[in-house]
PDB file of N, CA and C in Angstrom:
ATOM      1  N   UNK A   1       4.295   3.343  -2.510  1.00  0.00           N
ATOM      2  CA  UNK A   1       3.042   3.390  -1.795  1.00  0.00           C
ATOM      3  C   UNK A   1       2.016   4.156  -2.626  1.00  0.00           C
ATOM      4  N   UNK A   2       1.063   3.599  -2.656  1.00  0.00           N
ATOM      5  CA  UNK A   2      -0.603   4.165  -3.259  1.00  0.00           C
ATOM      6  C   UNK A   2      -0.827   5.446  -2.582  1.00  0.00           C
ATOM      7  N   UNK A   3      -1.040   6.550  -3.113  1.00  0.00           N
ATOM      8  CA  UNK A   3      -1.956   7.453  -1.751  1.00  0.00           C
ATOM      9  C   UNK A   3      -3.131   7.751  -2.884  1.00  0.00           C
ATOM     10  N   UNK A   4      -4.343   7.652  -2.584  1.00  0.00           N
ATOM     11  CA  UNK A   4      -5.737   8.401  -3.389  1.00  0.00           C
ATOM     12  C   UNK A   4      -6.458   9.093  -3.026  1.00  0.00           C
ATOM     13  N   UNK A   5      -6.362   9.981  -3.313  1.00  0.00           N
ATOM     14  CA  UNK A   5      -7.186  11.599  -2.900  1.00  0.00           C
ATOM     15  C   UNK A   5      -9.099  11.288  -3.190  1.00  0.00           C
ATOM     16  N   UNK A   6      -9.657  11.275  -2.045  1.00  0.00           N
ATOM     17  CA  UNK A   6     -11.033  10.687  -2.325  1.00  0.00           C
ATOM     18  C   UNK A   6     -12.100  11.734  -1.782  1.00  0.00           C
ATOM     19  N   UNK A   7     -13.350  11.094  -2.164  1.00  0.00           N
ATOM     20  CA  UNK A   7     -14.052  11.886  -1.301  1.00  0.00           C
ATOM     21  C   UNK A   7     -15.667  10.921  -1.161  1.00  0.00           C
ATOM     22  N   UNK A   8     -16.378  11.579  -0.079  1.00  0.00           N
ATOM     23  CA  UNK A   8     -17.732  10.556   0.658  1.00  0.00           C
ATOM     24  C   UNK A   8     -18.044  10.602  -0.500  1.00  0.00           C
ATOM     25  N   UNK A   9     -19.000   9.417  -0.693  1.00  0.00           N
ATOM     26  CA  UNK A   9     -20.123   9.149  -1.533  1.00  0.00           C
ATOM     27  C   UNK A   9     -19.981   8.892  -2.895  1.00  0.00           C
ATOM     28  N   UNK A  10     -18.421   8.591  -3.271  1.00  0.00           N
ATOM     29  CA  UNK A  10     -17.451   8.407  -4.758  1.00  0.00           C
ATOM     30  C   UNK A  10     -17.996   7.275  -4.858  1.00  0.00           C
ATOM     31  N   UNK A  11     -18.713   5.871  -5.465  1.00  0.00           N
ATOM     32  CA  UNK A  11     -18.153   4.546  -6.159  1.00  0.00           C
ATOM     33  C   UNK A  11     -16.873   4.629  -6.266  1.00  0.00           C
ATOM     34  N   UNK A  12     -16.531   5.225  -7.099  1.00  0.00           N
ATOM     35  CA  UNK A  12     -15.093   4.427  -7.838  1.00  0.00           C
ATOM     36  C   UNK A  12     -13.827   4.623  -6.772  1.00  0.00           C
ATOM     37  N   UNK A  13     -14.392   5.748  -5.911  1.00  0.00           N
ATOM     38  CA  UNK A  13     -12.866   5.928  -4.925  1.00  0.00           C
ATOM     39  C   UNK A  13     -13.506   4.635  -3.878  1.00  0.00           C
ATOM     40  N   UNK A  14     -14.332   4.156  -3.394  1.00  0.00           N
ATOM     41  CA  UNK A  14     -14.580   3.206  -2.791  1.00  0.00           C
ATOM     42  C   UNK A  14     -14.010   1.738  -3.484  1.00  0.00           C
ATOM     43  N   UNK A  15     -14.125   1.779  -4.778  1.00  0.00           N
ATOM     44  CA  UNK A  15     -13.365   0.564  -5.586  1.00  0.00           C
ATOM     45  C   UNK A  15     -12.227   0.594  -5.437  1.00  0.00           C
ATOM     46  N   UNK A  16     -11.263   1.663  -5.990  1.00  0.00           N
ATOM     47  CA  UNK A  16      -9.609   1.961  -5.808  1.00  0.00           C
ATOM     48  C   UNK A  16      -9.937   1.793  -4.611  1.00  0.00           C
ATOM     49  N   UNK A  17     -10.205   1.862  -3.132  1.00  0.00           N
ATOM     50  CA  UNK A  17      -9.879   1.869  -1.930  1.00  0.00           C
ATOM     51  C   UNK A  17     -10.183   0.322  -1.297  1.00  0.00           C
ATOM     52  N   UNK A  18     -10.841  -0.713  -1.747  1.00  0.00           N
ATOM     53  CA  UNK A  18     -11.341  -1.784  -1.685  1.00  0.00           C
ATOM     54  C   UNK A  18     -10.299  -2.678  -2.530  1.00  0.00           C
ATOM     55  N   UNK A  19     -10.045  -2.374  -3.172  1.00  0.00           N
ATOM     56  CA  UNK A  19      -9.058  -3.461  -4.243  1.00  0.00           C
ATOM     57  C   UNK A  19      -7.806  -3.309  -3.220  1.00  0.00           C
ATOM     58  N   UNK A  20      -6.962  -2.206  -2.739  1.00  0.00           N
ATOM     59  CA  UNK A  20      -5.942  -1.729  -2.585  1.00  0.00           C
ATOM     60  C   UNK A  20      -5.941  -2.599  -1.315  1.00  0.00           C
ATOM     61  N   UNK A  21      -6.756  -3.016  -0.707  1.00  0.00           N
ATOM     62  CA  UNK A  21      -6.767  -3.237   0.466  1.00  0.00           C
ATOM     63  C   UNK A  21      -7.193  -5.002   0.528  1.00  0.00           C
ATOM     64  N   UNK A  22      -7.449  -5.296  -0.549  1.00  0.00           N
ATOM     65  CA  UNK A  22      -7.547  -6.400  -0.804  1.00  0.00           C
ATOM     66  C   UNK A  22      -6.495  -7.108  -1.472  1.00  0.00           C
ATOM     67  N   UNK A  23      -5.373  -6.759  -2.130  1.00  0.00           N
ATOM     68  CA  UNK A  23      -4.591  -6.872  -2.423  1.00  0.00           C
ATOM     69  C   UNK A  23      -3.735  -6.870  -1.413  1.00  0.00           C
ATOM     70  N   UNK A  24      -3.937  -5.970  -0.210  1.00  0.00           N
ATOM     71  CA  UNK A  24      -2.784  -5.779   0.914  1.00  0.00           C
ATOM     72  C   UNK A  24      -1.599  -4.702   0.077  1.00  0.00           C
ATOM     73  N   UNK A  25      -1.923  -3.665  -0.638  1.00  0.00           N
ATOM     74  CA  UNK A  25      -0.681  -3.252  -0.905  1.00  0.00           C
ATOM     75  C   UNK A  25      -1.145  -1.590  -0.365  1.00  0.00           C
ATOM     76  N   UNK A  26      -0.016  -1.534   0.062  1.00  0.00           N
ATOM     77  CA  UNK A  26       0.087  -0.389   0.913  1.00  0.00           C
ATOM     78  C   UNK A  26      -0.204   0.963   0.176  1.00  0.00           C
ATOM     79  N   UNK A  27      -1.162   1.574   1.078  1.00  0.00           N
ATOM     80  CA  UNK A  27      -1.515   2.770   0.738  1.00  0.00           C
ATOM     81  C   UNK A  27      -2.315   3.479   1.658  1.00  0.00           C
ATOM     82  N   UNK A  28      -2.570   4.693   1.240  1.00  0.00           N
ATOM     83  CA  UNK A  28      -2.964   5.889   2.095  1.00  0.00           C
ATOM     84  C   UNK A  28      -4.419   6.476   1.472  1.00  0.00           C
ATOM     85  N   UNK A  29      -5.330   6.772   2.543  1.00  0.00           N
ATOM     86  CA  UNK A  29      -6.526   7.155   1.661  1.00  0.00           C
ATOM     87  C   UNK A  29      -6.654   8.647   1.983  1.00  0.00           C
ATOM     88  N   UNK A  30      -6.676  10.119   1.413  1.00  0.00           N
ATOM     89  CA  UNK A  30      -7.054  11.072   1.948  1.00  0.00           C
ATOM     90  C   UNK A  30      -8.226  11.821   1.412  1.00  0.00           C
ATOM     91  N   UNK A  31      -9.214  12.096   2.066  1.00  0.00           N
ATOM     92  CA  UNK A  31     -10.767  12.534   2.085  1.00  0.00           C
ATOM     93  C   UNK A  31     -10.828  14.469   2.044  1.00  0.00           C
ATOM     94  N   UNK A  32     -11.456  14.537   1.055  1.00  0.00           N
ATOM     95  CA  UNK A  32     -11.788  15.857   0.170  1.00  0.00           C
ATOM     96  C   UNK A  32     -12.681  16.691   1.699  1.00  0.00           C
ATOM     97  N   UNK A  33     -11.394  17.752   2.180  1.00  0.00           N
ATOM     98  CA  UNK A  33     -12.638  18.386   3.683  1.00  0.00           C
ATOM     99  C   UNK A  33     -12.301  17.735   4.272  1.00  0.00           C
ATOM    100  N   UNK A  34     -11.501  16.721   4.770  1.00  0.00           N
ATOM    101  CA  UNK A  34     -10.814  16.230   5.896  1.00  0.00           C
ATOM    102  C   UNK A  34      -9.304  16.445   5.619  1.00  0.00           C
ATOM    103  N   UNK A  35      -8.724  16.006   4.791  1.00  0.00           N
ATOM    104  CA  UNK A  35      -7.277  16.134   4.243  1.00  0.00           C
ATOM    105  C   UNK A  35      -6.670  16.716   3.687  1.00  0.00           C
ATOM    106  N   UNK A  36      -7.719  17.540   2.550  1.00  0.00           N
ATOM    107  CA  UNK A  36      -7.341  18.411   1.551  1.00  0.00           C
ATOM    108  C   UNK A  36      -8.487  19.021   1.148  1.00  0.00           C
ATOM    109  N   UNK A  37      -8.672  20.580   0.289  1.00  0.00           N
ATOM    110  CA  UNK A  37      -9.434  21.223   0.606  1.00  0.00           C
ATOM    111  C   UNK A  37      -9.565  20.784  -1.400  1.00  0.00           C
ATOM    112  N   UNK A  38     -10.902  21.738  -1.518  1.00  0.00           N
ATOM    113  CA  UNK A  38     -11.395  21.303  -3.078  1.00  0.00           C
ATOM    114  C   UNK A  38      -9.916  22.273  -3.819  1.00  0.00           C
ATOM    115  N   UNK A  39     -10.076  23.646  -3.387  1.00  0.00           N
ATOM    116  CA  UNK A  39      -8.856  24.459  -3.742  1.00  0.00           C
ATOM    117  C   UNK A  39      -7.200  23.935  -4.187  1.00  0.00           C
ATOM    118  N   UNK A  40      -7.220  22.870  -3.300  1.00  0.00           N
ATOM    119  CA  UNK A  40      -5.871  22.170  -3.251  1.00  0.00           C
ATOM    120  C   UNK A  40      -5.493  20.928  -4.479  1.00  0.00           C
ATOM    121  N   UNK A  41      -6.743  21.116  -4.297  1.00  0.00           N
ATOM    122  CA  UNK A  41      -6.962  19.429  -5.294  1.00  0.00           C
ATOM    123  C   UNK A  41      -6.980  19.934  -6.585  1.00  0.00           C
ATOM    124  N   UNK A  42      -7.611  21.381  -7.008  1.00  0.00           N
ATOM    125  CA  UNK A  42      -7.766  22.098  -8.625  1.00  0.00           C
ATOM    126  C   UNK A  42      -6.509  22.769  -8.369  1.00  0.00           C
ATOM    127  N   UNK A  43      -5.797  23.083  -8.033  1.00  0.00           N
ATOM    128  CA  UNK A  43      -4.321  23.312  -7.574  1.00  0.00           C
ATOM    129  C   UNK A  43      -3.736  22.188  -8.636  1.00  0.00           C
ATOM    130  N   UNK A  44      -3.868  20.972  -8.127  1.00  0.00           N
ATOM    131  CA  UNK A  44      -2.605  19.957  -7.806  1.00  0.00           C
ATOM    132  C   UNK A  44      -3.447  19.346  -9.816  1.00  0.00           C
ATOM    133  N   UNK A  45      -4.779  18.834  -9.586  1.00  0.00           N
ATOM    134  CA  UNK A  45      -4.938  18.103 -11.004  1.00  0.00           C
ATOM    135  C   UNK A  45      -6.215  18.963 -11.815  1.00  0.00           C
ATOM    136  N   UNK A  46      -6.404  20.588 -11.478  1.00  0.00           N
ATOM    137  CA  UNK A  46      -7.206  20.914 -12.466  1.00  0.00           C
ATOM    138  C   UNK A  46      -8.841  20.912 -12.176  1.00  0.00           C
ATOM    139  N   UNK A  47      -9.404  21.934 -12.799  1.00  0.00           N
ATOM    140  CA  UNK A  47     -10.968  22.015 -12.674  1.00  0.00           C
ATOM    141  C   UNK A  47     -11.699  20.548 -13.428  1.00  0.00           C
ATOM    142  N   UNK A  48     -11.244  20.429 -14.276  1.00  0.00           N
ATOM    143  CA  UNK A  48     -11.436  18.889 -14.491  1.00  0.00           C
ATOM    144  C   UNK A  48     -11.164  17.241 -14.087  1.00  0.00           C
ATOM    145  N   UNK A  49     -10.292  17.424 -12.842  1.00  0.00           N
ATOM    146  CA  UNK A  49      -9.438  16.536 -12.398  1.00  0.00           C
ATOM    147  C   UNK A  49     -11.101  15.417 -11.434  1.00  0.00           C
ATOM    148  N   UNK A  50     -11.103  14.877 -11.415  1.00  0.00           N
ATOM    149  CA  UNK A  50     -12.461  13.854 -11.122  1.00  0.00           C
ATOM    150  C   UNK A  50     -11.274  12.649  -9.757  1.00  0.00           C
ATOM    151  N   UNK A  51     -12.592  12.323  -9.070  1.00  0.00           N
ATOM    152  CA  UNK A  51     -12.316  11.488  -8.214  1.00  0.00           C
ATOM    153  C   UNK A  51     -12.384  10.097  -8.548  1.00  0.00           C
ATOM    154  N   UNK A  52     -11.677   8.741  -8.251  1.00  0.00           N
ATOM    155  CA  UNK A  52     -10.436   9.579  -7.117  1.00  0.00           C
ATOM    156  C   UNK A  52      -9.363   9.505  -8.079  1.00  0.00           C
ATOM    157  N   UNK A  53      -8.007  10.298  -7.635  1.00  0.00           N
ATOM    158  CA  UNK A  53      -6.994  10.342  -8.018  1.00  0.00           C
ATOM    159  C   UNK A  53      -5.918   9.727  -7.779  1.00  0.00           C
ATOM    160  N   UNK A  54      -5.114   8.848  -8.034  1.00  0.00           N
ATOM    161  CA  UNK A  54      -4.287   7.748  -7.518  1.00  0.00           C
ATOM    162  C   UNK A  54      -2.816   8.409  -7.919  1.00  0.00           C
ATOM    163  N   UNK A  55      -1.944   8.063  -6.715  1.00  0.00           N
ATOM    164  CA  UNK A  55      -0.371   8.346  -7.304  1.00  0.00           C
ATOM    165  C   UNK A  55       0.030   6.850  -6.479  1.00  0.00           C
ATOM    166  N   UNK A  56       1.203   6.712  -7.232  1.00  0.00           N
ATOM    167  CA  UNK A  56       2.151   5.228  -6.760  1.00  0.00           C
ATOM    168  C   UNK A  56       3.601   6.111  -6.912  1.00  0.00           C
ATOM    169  N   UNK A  57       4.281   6.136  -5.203  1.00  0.00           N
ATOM    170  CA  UNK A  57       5.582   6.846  -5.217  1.00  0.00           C
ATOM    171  C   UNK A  57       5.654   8.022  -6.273  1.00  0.00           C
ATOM    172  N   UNK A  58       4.371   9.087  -5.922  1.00  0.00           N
ATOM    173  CA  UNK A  58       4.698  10.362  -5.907  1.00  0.00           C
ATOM    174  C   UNK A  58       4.472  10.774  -7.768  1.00  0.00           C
ATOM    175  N   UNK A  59       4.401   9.444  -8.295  1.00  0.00           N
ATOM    176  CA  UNK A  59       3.971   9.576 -10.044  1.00  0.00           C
ATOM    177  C   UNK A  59       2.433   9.536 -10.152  1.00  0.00           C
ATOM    178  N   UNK A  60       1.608  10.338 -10.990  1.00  0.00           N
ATOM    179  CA  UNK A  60       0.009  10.208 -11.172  1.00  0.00           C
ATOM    180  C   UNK A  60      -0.101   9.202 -11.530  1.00  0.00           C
ATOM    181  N   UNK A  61      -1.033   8.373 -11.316  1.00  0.00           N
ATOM    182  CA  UNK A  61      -1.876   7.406 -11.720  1.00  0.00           C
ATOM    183  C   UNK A  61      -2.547   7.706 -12.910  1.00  0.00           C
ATOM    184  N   UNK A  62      -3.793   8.321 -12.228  1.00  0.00           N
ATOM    185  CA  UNK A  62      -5.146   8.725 -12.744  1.00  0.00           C
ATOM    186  C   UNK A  62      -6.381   8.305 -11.875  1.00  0.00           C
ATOM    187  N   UNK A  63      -7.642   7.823 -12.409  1.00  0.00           N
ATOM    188  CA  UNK A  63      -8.728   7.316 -12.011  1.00  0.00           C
ATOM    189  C   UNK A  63      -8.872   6.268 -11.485  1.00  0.00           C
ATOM    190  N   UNK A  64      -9.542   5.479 -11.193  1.00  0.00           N
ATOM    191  CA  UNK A  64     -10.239   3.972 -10.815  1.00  0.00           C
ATOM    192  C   UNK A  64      -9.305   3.092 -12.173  1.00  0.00           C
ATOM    193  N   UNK A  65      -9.854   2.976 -13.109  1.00  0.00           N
ATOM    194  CA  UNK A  65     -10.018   2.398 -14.205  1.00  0.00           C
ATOM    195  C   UNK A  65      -8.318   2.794 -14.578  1.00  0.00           C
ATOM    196  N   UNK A  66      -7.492   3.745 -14.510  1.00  0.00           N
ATOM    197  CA  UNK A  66      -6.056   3.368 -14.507  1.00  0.00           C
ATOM    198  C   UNK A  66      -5.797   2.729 -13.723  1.00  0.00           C
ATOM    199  N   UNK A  67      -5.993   3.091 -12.504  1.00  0.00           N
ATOM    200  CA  UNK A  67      -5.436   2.395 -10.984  1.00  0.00           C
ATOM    201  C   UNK A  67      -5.245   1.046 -11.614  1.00  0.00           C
ATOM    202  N   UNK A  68      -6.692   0.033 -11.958  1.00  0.00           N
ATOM    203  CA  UNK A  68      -7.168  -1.005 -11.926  1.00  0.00           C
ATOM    204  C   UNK A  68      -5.976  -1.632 -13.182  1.00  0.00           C
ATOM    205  N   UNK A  69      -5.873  -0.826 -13.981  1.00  0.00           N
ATOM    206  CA  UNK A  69      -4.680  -1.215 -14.957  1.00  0.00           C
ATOM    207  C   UNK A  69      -3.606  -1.548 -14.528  1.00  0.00           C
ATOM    208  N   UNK A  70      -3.251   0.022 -14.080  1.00  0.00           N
ATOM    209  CA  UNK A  70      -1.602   0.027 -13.903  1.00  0.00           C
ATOM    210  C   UNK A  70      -1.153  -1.757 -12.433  1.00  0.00           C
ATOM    211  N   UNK A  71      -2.485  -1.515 -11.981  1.00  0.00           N
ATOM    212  CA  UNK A  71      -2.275  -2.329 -10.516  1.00  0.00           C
ATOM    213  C   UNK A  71      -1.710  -4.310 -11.443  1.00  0.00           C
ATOM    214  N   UNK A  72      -2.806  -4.283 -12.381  1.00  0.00           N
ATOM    215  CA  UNK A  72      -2.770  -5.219 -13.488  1.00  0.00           C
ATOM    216  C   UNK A  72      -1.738  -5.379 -14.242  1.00  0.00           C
ATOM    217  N   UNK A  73      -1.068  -4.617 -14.551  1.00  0.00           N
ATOM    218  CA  UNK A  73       0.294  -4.191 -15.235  1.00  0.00           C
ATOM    219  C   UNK A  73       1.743  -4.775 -14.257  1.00  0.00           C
ATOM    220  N   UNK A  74       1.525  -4.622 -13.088  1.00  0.00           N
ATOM    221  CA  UNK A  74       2.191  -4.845 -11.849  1.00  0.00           C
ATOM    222  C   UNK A  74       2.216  -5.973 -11.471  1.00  0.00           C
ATOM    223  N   UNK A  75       1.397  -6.664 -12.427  1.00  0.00           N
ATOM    224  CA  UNK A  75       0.955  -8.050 -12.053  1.00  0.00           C
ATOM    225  C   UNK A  75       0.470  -8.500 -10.390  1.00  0.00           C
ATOM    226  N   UNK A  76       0.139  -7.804 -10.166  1.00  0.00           N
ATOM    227  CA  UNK A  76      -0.546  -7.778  -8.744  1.00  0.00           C
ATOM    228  C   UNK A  76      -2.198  -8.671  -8.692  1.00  0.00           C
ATOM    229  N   UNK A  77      -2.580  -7.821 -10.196  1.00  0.00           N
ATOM    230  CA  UNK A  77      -4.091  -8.261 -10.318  1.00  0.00           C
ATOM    231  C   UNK A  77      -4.546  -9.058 -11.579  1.00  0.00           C
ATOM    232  N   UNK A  78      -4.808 -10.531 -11.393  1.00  0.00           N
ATOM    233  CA  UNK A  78      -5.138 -11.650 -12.763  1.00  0.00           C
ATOM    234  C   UNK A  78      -5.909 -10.960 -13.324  1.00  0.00           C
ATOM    235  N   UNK A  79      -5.608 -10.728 -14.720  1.00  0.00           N
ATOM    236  CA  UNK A  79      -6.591 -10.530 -15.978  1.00  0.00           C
ATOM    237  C   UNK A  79      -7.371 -10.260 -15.634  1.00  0.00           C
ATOM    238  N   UNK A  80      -8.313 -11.001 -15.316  1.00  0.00           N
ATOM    239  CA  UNK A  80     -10.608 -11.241 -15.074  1.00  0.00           C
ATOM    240  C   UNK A  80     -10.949 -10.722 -14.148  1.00  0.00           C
ATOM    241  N   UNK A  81     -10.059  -9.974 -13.196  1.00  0.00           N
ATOM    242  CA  UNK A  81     -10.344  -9.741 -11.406  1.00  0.00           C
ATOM    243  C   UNK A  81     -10.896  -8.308 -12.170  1.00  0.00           C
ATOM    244  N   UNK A  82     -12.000  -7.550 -11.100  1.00  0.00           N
ATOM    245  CA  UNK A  82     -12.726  -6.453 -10.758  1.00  0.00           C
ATOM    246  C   UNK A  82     -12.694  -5.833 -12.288  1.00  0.00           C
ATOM    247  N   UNK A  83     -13.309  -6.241 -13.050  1.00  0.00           N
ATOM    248  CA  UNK A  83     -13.633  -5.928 -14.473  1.00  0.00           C
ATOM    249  C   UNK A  83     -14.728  -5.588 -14.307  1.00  0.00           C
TER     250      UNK A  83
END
């Protein structure tokens, strides 16, 4: 399962959260101040760690632009899709 640590007013966590769901593959969205605090999040990926953050069964992802890979990699997503 997908879970991506997001927050209001992201693009790209709105993309990872739009594909994921367009695809139908299961996942969890949790919101920065609703779910988890900023503290928790530079905790978990760092003062540099940028939104959103994607894990698949508990392994990091990364960003949008991994997500969009690894999801591609999985063969889930044709070549040319959300480029």
């Amino acid at each position: 399962m997908f879970v991506v640590y997001s927050k209001d007013g992201c693009p790209y966590c709105d993309k990872v959260a739009g594909l994921l769901q367009w695809l139908e593959l299961k996942h969890v969205i949790y919101k920065l101040d609703r779910d988890f605090t900023k503290e928790s999040f530079i905790a978990e990926y760092g003062d540099s760690g940028s939104f959103p953050q994607v894990t698949f069964n508990d392994k990091s992802i990364g960003g949008c632009a991994e997500t969009i890979q690894f999801v591609r990699e999985q063969k889930h997503l044709p070549e040319k899709a959300e480029e």
